[in-house]
C-alpha atoms as a PDB file:
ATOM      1  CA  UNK A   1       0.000   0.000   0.000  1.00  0.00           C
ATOM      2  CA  UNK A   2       0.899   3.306  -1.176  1.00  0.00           C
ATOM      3  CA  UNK A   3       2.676   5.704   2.409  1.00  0.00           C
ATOM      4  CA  UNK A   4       0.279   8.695   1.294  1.00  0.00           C
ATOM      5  CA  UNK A   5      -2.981   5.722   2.120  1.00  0.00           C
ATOM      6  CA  UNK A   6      -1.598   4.433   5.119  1.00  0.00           C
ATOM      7  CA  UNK A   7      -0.882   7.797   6.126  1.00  0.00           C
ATOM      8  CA  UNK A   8      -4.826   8.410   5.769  1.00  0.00           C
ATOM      9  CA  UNK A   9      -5.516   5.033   6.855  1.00  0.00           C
ATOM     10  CA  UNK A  10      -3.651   6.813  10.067  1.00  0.00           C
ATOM     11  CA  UNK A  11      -5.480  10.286  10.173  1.00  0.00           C
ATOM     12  CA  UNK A  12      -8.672   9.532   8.657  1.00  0.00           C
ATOM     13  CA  UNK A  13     -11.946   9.876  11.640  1.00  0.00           C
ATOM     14  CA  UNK A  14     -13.419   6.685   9.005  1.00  0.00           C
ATOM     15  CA  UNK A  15     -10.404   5.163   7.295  1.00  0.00           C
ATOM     16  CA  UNK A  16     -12.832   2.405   5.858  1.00  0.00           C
ATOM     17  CA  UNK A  17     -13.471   5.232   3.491  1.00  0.00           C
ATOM     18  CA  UNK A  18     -10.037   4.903   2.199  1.00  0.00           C
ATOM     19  CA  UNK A  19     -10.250   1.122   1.623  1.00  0.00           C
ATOM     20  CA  UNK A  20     -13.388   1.438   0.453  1.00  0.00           C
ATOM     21  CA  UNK A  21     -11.800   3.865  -2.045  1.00  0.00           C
ATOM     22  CA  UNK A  22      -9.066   1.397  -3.072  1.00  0.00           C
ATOM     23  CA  UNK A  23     -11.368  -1.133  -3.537  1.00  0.00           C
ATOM     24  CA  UNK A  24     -13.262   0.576  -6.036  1.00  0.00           C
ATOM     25  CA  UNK A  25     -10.113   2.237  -7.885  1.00  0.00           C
ATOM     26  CA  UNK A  26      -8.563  -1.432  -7.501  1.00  0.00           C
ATOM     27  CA  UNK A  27      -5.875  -0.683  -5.796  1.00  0.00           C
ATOM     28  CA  UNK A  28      -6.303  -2.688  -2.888  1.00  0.00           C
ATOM     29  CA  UNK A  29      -3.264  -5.280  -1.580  1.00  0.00           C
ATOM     30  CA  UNK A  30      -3.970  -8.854  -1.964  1.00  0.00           C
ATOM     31  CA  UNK A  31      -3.928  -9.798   1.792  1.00  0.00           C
ATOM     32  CA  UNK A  32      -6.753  -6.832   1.668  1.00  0.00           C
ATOM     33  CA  UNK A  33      -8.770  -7.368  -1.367  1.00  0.00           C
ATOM     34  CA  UNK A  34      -8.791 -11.622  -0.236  1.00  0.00           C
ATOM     35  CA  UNK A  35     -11.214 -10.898   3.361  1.00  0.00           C
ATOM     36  CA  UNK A  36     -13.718  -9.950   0.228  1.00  0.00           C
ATOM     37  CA  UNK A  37     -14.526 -13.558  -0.388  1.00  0.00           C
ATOM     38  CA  UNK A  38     -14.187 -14.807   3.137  1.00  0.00           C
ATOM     39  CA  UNK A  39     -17.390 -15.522   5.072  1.00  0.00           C
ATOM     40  CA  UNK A  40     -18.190 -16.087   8.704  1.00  0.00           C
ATOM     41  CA  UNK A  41     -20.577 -17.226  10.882  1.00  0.00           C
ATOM     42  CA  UNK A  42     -24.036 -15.205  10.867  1.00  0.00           C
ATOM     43  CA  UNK A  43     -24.568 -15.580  14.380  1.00  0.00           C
ATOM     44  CA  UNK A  44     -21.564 -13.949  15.860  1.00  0.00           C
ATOM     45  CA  UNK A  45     -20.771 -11.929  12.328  1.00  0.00           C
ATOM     46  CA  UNK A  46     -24.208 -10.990  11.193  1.00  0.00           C
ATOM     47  CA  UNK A  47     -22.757  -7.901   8.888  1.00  0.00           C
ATOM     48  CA  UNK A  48     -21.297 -10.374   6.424  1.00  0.00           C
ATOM     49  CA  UNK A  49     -17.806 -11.095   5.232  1.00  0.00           C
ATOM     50  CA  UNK A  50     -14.562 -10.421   6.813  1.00  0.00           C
ATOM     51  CA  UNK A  51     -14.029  -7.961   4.993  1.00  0.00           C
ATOM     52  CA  UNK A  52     -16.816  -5.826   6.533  1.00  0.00           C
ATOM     53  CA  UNK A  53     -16.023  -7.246   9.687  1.00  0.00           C
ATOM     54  CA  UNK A  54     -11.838  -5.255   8.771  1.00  0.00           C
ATOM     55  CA  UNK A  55     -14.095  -2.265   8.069  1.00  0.00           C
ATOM     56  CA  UNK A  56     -16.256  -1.579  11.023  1.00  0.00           C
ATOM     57  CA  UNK A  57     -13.350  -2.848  13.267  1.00  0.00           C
ATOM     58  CA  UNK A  58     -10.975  -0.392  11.508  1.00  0.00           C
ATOM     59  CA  UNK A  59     -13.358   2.423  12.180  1.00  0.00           C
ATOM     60  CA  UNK A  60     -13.559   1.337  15.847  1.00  0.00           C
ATOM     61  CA  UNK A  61     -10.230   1.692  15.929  1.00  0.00           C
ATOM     62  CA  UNK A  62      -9.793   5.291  15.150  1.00  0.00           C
ATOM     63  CA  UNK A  63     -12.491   6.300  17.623  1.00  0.00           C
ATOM     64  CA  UNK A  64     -11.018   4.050  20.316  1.00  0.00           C
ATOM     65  CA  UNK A  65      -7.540   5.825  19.591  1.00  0.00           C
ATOM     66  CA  UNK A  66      -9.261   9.434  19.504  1.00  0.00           C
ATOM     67  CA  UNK A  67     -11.177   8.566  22.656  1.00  0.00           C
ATOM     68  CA  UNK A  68      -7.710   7.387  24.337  1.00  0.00           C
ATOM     69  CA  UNK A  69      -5.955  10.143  23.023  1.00  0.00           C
ATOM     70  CA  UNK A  70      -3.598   7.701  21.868  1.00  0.00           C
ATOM     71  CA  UNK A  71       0.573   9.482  20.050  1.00  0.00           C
ATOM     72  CA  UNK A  72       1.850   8.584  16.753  1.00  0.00           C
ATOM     73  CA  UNK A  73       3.212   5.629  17.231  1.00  0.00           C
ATOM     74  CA  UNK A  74       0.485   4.485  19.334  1.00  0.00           C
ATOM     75  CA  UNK A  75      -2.546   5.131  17.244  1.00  0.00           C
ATOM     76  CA  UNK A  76      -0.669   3.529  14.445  1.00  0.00           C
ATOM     77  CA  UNK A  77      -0.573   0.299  16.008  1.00  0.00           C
ATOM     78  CA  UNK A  78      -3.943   0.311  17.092  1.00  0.00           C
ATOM     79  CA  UNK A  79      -5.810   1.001  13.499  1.00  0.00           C
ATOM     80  CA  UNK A  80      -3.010  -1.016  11.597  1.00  0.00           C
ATOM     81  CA  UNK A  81      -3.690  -4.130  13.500  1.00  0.00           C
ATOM     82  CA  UNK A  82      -7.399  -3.380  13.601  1.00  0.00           C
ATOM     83  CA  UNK A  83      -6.696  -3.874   9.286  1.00  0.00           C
ATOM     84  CA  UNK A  84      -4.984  -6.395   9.464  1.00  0.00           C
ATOM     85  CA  UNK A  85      -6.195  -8.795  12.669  1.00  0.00           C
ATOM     86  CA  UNK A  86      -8.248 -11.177  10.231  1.00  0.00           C
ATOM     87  CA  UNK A  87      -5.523 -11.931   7.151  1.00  0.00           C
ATOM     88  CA  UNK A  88      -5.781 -15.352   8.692  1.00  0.00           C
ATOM     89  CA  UNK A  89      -9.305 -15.857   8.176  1.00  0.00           C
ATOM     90  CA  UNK A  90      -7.979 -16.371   4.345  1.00  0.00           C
ATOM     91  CA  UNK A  91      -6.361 -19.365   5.022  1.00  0.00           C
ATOM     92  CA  UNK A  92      -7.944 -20.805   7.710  1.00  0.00           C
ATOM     93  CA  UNK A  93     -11.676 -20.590   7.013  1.00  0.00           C
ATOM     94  CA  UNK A  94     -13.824 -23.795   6.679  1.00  0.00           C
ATOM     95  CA  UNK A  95     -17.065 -24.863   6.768  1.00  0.00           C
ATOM     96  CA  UNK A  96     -17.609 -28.150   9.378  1.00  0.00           C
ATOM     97  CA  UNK A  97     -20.944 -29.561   9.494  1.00  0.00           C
ATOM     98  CA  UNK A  98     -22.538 -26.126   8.271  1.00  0.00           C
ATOM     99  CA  UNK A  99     -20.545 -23.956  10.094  1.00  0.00           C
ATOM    100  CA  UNK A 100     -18.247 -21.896   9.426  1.00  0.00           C
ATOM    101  CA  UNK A 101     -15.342 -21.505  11.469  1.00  0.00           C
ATOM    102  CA  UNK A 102     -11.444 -19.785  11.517  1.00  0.00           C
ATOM    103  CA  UNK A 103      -9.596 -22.009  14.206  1.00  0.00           C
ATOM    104  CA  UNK A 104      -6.002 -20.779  14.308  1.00  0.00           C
ATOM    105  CA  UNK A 105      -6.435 -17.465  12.084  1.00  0.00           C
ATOM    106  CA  UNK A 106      -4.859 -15.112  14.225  1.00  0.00           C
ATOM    107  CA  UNK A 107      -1.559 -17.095  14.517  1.00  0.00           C
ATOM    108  CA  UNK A 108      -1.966 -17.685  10.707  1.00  0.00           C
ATOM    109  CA  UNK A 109      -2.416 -14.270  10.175  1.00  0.00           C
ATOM    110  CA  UNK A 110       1.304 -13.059  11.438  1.00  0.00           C
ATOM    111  CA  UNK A 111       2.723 -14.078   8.285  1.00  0.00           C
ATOM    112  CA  UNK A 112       0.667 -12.049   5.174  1.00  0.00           C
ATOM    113  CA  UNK A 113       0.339  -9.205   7.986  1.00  0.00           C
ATOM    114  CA  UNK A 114       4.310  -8.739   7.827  1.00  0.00           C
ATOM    115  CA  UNK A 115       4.326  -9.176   4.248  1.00  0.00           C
ATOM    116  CA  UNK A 116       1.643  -6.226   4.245  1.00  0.00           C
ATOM    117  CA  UNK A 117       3.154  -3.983   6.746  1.00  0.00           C
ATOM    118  CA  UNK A 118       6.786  -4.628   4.847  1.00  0.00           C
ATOM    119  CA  UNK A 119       5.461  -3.888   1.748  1.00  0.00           C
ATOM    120  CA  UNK A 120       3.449  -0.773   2.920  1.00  0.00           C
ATOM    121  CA  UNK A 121       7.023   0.373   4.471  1.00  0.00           C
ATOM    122  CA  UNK A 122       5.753   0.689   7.802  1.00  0.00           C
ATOM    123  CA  UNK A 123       8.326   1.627  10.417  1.00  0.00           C
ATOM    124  CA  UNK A 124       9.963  -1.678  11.775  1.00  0.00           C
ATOM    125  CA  UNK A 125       9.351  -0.486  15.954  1.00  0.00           C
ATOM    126  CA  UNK A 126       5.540  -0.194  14.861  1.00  0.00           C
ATOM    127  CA  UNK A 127       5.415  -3.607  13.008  1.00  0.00           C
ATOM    128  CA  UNK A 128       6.975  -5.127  16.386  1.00  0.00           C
ATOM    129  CA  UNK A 129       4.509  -4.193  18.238  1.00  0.00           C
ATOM    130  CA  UNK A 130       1.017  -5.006  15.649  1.00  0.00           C
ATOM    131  CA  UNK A 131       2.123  -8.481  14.652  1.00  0.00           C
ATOM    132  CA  UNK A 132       1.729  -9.518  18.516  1.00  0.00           C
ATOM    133  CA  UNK A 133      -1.564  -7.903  18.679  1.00  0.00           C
ATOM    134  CA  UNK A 134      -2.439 -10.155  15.498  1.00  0.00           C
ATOM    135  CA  UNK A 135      -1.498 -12.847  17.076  1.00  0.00           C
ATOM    136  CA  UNK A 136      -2.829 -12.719  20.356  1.00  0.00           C
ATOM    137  CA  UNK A 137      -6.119 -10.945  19.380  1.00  0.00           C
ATOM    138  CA  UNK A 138      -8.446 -13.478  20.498  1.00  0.00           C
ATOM    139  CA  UNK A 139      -5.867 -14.490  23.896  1.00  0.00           C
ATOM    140  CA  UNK A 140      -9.004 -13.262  26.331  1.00  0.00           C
ATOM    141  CA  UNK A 141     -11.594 -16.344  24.393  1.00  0.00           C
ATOM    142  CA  UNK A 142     -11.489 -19.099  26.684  1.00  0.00           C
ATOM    143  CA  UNK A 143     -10.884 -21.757  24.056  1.00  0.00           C
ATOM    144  CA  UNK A 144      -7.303 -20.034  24.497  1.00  0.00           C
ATOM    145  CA  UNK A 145      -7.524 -19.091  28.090  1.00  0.00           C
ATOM    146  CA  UNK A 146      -9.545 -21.012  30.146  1.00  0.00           C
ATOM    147  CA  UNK A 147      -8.454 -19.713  33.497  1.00  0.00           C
ATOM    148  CA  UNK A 148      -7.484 -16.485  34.216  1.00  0.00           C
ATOM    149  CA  UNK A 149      -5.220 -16.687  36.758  1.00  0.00           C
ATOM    150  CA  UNK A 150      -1.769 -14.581  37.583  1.00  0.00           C
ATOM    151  CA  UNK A 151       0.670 -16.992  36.132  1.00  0.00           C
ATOM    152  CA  UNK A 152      -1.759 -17.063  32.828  1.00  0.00           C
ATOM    153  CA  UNK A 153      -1.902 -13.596  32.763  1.00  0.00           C
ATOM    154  CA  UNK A 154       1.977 -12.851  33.088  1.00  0.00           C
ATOM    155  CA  UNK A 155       2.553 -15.635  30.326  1.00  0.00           C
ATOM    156  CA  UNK A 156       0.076 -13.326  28.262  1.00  0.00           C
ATOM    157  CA  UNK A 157       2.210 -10.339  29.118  1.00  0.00           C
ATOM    158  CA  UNK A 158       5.028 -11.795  28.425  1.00  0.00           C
ATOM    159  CA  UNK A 159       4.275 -13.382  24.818  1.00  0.00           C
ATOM    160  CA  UNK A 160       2.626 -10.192  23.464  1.00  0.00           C
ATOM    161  CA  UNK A 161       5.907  -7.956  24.492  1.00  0.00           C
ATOM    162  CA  UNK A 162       6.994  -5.561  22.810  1.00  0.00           C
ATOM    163  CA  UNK A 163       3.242  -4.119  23.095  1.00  0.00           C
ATOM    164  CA  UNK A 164       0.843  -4.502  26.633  1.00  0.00           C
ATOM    165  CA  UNK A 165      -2.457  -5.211  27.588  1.00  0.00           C
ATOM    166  CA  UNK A 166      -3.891  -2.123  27.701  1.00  0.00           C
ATOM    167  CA  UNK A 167      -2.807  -1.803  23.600  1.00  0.00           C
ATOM    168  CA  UNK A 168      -4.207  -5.503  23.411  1.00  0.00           C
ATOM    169  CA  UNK A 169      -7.442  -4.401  25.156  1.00  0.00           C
ATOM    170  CA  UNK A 170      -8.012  -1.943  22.411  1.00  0.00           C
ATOM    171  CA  UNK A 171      -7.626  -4.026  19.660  1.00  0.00           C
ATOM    172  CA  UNK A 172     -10.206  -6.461  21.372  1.00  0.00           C
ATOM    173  CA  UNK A 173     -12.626  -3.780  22.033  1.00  0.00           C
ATOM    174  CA  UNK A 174     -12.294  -2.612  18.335  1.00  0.00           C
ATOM    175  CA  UNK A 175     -12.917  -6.403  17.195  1.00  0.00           C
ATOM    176  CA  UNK A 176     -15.869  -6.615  19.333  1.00  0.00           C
ATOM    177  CA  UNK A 177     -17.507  -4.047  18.596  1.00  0.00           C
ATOM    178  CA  UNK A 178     -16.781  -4.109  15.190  1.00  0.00           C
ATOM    179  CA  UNK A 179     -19.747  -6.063  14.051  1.00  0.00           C
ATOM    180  CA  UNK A 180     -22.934  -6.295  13.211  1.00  0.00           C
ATOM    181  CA  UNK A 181     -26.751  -6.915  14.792  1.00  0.00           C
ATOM    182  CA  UNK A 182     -26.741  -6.911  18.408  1.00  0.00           C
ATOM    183  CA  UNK A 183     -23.007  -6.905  18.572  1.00  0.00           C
ATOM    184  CA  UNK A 184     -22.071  -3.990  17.355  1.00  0.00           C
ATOM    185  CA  UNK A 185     -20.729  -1.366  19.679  1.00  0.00           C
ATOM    186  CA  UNK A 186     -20.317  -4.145  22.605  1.00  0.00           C
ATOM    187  CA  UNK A 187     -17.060  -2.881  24.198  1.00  0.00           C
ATOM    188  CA  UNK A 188     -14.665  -4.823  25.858  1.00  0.00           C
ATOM    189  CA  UNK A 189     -15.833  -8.280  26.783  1.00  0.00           C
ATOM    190  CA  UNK A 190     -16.003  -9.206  30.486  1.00  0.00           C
ATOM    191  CA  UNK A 191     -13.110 -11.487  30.304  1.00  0.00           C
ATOM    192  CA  UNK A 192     -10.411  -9.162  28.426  1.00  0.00           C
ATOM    193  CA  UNK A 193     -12.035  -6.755  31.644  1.00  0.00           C
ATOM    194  CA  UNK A 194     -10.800  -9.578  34.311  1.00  0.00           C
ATOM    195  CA  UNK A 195      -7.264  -9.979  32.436  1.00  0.00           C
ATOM    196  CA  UNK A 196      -7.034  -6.505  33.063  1.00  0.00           C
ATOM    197  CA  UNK A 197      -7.972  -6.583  36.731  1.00  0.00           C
ATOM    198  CA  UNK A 198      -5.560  -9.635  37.502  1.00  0.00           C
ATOM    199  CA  UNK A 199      -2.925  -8.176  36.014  1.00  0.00           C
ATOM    200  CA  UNK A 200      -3.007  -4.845  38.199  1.00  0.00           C
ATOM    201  CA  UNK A 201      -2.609  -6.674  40.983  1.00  0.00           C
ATOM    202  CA  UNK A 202       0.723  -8.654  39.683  1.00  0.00           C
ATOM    203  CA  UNK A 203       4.081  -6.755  41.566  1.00  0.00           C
ATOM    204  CA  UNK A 204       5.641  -6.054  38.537  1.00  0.00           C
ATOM    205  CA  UNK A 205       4.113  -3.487  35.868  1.00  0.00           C
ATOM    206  CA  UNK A 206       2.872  -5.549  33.418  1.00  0.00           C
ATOM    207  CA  UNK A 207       3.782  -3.720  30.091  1.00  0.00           C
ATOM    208  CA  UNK A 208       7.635  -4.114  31.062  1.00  0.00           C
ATOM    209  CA  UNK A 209       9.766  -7.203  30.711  1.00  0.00           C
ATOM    210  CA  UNK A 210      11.147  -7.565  34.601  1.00  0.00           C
ATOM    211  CA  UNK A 211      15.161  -7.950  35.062  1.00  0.00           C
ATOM    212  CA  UNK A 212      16.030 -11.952  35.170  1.00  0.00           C
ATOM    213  CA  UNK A 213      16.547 -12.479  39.236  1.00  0.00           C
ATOM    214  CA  UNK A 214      19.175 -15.189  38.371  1.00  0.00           C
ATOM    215  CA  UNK A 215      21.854 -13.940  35.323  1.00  0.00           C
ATOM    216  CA  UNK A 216      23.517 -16.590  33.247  1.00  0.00           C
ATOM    217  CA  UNK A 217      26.743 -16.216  35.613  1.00  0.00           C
ATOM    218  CA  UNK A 218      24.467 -16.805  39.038  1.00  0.00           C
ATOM    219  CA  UNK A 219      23.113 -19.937  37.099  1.00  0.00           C
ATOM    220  CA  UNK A 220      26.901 -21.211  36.327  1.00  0.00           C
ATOM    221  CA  UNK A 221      27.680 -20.710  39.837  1.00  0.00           C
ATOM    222  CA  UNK A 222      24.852 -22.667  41.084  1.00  0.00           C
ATOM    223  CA  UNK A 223      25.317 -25.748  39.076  1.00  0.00           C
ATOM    224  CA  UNK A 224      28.595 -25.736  37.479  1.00  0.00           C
ATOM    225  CA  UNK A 225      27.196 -25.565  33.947  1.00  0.00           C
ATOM    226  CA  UNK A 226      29.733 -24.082  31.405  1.00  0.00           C
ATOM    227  CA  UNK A 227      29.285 -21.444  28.868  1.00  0.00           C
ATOM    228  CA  UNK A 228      27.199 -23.940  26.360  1.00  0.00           C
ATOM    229  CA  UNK A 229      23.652 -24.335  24.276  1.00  0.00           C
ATOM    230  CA  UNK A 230      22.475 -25.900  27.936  1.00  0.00           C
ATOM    231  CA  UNK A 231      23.047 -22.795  29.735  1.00  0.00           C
ATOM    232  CA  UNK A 232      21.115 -21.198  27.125  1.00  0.00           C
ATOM    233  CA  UNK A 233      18.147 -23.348  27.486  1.00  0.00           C
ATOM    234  CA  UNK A 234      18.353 -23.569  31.118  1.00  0.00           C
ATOM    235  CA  UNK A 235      18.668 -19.979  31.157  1.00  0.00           C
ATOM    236  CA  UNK A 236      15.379 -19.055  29.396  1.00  0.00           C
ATOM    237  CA  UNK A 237      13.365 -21.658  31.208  1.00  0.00           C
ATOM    238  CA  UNK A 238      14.645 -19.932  34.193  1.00  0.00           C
ATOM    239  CA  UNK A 239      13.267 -16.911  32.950  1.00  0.00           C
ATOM    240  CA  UNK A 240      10.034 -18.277  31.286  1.00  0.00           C
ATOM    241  CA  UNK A 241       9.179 -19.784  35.099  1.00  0.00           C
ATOM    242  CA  UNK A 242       9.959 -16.055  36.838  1.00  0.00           C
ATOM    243  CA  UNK A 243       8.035 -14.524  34.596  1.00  0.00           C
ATOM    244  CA  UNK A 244       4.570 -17.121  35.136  1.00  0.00           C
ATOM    245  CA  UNK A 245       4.950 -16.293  38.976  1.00  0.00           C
ATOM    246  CA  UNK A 246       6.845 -19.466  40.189  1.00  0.00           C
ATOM    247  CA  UNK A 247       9.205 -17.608  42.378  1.00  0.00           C
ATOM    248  CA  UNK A 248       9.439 -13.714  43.092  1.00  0.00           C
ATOM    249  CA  UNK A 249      12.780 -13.182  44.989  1.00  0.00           C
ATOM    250  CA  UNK A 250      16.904 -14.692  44.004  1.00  0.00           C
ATOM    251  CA  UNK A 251      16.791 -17.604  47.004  1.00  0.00           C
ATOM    252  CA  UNK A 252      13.319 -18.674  45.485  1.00  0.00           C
ATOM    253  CA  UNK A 253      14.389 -18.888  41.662  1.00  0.00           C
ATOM    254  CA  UNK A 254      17.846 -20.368  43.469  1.00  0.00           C
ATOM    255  CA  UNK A 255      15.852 -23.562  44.557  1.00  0.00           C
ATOM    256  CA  UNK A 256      13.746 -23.752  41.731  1.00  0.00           C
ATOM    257  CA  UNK A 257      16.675 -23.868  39.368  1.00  0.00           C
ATOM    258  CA  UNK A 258      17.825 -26.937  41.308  1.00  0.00           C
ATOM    259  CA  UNK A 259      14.760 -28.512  42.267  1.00  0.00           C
ATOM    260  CA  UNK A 260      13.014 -28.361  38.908  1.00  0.00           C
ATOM    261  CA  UNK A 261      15.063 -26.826  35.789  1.00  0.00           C
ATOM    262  CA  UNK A 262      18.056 -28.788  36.155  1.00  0.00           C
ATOM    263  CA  UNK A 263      16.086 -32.252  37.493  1.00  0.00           C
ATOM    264  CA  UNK A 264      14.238 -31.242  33.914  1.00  0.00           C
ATOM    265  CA  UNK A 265      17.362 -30.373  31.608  1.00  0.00           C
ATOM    266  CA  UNK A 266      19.211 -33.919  32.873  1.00  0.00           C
ATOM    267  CA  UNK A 267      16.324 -36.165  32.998  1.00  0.00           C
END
């Protein structure tokens, strides 16, 4: 896509008018012009295709971002993953037994949303942050998240990172309320709201990636491990357990690492 349309796309109070423009002058980018032909499930999509779904969730975006007073860089990532949150849908839509469903879309959707956003030359810190958001746009269903507890939540934080859950929150509320019937204009859903309320009670601030409490030097100390591939995978699963709440404080992660990790890694 063309800078000047994104840069609409960006500014525009109804960018849908600017796709809708494309559309008609044919200018629209294959990932785009595909969510045409791709149809969804009446009951929880009455307006029709995906690509009226993109639309009105695209023009939810820019009202949630003028609302939120959201900077440059900010509203950016909001309406640019509000475009391009369905690409999987493309790929991954099938009918079963009459129904049509899109089971793994947003995952499937990372790839031809990079391709887009590359293409479109949109700045690489931006793209960092919307191809998470893509991914993890439907995190708060509980076919993904059953419980919503604090180690579930900080595993959420930390596989959206760069971006946070207030930025993820948006995009939700913009695909929520980006649809048709009784749906449209529904807000946030009550379990994106509880995500939210867990994670302001977690110690650390959730938007941040917290130090490691144990460095790769503490962990050689500890078990005699050289510099090697192991450390490396001992290290991160270190990490991976601090950050889903296992242990908070140095002696804690200290007897984890030999009591679990290390059992694990030699076993």
């Amino acid at each position: 896509m063309h800078s000047n349309s994104i840069n609409m796309i960006l500014n525009h109070n109804k960018p849908s008018e600017i796709i809708i423009y494309l559309q008609k002058t044919r200018k629209l980018d294959p990932e785009i012009e595909a969510l045409l032909s791709v149809p969804q499930d009446k009951e929880h999509h009455p307006e029709g295709s995906a690509y009226i779904h993109t639309l009105l969730v695209l023009d939810e975006a820019a009202e949630i971002s003028a609302r939120e007073n959201l900077n440059g860089s900010d509203n950016a990532i909001l309406r640019l993953s509000a475009l391009c949150h369905d690409f999987g849908k493309v790929t991954h839509t099938q009918i079963v037994d009459g129904k049509i469903t899109a089971y793994g879309h947003p995952e499937a959707g990372i790839v031809p949303a990079a391709s887009f956003l590359m293409r479109s030359k949109v700045n690489p810190h931006i793209m960092t942050h919307i191809l998470p958001l893509v991914k993890y746009h439907m995190a708060w269903v509980g076919f993904y998240t059953p419980d919503i507890t604090s180690r579930v939540v900080r595993r959420l934080v930390s596989k959206i990172q760069p971006t946070n859950l207030y930025m993820l929150s948006l995009i939700v509320e913009a695909d929520m309320s980006g649809r048709g019937g009784k749906w449209y204009k529904q807000g946030l859903p009550e379990r994106m709201n509880q995500i939210l309320k867990v994670a302001s009670t977690l110690n650390n601030p959730v938007d941040v990636y917290p130090d490691p409490l144990l460095s790769g030097d503490d962990i050689k100390h500890i078990t005699g491990i050289p510099e090697s591939p192991l450390l490396g995978k001992v290290k991160a699963a270190l990490y991976k357990a601090q950050l889903e709440g296992r242990f908070t404080t140095k002696d804690e992660g200290t007897f984890f690492l030999l009591t679990h990790v290390v059992i694990a890694e030699n076993s």
